[in-house]
N, C-alpha and C. Protein backbone atom coordinates (compact mmCIF):
# COMPACT_ATOMS: atom_id res chain seq x y z
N UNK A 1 -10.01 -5.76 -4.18
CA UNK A 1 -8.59 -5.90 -3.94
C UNK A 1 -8.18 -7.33 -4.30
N UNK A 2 -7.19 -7.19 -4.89
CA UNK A 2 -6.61 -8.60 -5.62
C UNK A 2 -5.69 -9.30 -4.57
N UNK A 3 -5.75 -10.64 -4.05
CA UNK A 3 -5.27 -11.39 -2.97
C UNK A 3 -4.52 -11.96 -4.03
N UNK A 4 -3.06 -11.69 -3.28
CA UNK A 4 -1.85 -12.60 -3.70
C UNK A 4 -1.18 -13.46 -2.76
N UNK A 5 -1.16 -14.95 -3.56
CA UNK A 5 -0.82 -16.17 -2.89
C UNK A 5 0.59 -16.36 -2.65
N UNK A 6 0.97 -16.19 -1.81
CA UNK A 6 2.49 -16.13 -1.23
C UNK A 6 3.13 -18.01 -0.65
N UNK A 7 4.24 -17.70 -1.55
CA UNK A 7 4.83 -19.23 -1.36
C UNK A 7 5.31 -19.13 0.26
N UNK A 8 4.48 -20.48 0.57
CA UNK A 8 4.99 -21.10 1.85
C UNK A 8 6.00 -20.41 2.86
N UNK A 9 7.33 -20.99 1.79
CA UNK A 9 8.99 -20.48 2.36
C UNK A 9 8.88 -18.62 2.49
N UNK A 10 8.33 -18.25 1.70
CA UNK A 10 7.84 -16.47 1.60
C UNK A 10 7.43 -16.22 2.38
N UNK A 11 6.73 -16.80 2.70
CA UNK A 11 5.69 -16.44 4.01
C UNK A 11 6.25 -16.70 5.63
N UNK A 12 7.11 -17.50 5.55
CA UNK A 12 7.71 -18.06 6.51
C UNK A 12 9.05 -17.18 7.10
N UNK A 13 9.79 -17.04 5.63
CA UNK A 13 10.64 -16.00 5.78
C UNK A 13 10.40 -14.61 6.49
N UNK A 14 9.43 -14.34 6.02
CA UNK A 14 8.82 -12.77 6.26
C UNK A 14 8.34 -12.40 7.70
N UNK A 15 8.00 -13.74 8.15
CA UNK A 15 7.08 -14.02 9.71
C UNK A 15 7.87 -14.27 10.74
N UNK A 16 9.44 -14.74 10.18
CA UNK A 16 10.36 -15.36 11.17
C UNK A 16 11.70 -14.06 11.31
N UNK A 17 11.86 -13.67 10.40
CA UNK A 17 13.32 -12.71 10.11
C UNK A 17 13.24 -11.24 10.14
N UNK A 18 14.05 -10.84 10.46
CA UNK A 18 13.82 -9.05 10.99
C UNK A 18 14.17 -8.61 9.14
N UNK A 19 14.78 -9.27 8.39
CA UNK A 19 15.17 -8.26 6.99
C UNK A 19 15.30 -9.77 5.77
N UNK A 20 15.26 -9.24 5.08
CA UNK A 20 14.78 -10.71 3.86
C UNK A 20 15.75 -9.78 2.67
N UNK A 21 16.24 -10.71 1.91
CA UNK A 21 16.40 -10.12 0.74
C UNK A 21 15.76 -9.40 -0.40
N UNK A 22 15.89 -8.25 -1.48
CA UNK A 22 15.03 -7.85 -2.55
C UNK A 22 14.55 -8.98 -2.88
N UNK A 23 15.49 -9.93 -3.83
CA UNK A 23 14.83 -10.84 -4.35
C UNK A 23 15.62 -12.26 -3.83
N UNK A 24 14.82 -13.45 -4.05
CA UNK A 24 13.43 -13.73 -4.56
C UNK A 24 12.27 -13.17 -3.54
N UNK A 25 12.58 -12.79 -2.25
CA UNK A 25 12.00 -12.96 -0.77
C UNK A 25 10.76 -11.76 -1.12
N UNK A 26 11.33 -10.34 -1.16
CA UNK A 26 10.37 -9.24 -1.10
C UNK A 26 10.26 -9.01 -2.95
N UNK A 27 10.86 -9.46 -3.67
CA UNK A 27 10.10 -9.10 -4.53
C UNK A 27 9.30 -9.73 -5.07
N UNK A 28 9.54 -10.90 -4.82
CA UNK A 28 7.84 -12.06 -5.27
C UNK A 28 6.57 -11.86 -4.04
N UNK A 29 7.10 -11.74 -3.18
CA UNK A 29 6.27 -11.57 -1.92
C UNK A 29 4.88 -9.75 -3.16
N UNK A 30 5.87 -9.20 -3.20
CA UNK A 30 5.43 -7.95 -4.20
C UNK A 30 4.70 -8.00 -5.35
N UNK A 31 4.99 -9.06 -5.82
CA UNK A 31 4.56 -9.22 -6.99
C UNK A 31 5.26 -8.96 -8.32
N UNK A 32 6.46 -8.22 -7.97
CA UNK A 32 7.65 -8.39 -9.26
C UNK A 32 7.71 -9.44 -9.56
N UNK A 33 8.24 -9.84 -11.31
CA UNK A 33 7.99 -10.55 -11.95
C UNK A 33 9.67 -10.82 -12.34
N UNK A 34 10.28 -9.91 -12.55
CA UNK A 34 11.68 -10.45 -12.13
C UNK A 34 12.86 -10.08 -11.34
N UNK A 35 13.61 -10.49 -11.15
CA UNK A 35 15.25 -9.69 -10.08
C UNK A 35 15.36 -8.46 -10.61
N UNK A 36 15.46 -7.71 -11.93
CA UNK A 36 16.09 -6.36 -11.98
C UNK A 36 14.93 -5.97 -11.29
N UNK A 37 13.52 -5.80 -11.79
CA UNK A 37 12.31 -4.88 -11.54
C UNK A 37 12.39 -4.98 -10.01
N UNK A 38 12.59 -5.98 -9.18
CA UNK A 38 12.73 -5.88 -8.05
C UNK A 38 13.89 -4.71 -7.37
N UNK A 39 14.65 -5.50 -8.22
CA UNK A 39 16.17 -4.22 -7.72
C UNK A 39 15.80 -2.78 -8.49
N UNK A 40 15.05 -3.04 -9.33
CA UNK A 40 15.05 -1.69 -9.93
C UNK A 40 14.07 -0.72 -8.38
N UNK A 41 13.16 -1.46 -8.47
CA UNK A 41 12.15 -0.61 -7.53
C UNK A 41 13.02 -0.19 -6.15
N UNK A 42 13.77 -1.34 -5.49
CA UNK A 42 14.77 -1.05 -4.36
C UNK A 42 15.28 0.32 -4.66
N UNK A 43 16.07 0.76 -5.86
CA UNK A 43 16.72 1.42 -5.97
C UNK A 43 16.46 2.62 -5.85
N UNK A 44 14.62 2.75 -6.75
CA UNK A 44 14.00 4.06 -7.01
C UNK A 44 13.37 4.48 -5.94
N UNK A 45 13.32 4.15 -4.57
CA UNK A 45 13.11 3.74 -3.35
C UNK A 45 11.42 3.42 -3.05
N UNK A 46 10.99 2.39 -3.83
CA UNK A 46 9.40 2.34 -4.08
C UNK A 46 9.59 0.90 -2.59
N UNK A 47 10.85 0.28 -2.69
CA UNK A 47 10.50 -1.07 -1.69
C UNK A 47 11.97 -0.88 -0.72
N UNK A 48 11.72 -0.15 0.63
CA UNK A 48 12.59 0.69 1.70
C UNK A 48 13.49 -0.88 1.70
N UNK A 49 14.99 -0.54 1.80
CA UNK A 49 16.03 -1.27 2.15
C UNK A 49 17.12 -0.88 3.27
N UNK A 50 17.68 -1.60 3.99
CA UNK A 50 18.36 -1.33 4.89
C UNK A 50 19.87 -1.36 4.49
N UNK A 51 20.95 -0.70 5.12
CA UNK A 51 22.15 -1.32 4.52
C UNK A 51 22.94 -2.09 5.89
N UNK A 52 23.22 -3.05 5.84
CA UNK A 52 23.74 -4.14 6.41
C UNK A 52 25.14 -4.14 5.63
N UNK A 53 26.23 -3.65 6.43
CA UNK A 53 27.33 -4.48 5.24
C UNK A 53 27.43 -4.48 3.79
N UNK A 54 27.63 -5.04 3.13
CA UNK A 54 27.31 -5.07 1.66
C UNK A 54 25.95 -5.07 1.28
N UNK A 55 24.87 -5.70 1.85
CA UNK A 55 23.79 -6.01 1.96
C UNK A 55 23.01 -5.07 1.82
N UNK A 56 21.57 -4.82 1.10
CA UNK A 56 20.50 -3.99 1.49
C UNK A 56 19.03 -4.37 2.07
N UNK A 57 19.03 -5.56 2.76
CA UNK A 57 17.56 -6.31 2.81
C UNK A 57 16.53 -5.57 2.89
N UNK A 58 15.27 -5.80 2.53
CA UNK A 58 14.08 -5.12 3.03
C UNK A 58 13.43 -6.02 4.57
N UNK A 59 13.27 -4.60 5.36
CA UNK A 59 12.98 -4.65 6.58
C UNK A 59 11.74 -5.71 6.75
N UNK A 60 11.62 -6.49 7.35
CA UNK A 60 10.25 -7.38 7.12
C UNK A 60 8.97 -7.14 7.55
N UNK A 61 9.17 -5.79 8.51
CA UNK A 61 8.31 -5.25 9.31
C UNK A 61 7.28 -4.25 8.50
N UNK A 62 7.86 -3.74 7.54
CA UNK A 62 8.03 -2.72 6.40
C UNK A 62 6.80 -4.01 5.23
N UNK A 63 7.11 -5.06 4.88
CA UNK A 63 6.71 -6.26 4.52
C UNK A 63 5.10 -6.54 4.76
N UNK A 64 5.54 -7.02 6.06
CA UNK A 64 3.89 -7.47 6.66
C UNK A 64 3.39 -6.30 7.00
N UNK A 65 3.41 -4.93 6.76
CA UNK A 65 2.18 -3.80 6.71
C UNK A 65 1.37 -3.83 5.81
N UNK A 66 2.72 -3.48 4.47
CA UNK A 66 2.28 -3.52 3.03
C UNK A 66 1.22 -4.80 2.90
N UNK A 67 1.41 -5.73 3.15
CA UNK A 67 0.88 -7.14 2.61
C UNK A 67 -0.83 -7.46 3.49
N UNK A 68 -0.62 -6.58 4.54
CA UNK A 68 -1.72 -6.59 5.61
C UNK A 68 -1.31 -7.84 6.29
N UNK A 69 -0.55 -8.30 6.41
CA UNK A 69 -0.10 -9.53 7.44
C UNK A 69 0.36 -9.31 8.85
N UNK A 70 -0.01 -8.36 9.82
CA UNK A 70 0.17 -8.38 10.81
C UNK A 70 -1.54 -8.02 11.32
N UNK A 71 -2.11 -8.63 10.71
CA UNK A 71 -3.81 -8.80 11.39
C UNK A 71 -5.15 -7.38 11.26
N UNK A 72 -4.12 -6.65 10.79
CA UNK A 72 -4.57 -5.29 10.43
C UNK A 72 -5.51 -5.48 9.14
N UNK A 73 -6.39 -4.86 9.41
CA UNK A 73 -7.26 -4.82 8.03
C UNK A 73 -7.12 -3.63 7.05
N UNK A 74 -7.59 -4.16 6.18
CA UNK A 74 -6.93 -2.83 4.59
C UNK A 74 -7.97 -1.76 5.29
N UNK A 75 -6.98 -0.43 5.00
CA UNK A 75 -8.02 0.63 4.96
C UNK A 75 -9.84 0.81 4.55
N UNK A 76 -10.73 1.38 4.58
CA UNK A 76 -11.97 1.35 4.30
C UNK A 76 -11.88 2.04 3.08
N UNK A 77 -12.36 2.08 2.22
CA UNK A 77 -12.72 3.36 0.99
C UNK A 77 -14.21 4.03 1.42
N UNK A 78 -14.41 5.28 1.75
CA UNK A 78 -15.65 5.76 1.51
C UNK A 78 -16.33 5.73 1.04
N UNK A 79 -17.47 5.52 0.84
CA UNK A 79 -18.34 5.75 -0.45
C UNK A 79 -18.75 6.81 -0.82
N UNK A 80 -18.71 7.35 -2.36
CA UNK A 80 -18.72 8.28 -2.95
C UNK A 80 -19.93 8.80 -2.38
N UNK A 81 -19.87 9.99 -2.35
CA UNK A 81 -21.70 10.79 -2.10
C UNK A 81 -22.03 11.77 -3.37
């Protein structure tokens, strides 16, 4: 499994706030590479958004599962028999 290095403020954001924006917040946190692909994925509903007002943030809770940041360890894989 490939460990991705999450900027500081990313990390901070995500740990402190109930909903973060698509981008820059959850989609670099993701690994999108730019704002549409981020919004694109929001849209196709691959990264869950809330609607707030005009707003759609992604839930942060939703965030630190995906990322394994709430102390939880990644699933096991079996080994083949």
């Amino acid at each position: 499994m490939r460990k991705i290095q999450l900027d500081p403020d990313i990390l901070t954001a995500i740990n402190t706030q109930m909903v973060v924006p698509i981008w820059p917040v959850a989609g670099k946190a993701l690994g999108y590479g730019t704002r549409s692909a981020a919004y694109a994925a929001a849209k196709l509903g691959h990264i869950p958004t809330v609607q707030l007002g005009h707003r759609r943030p992604v839930p942060t809770a939703w965030l630190r599962k995906v990322l394994y940041l709430d102390n939880d360890p990644p699933p096991r894989r079996r080994p083949r028999t």
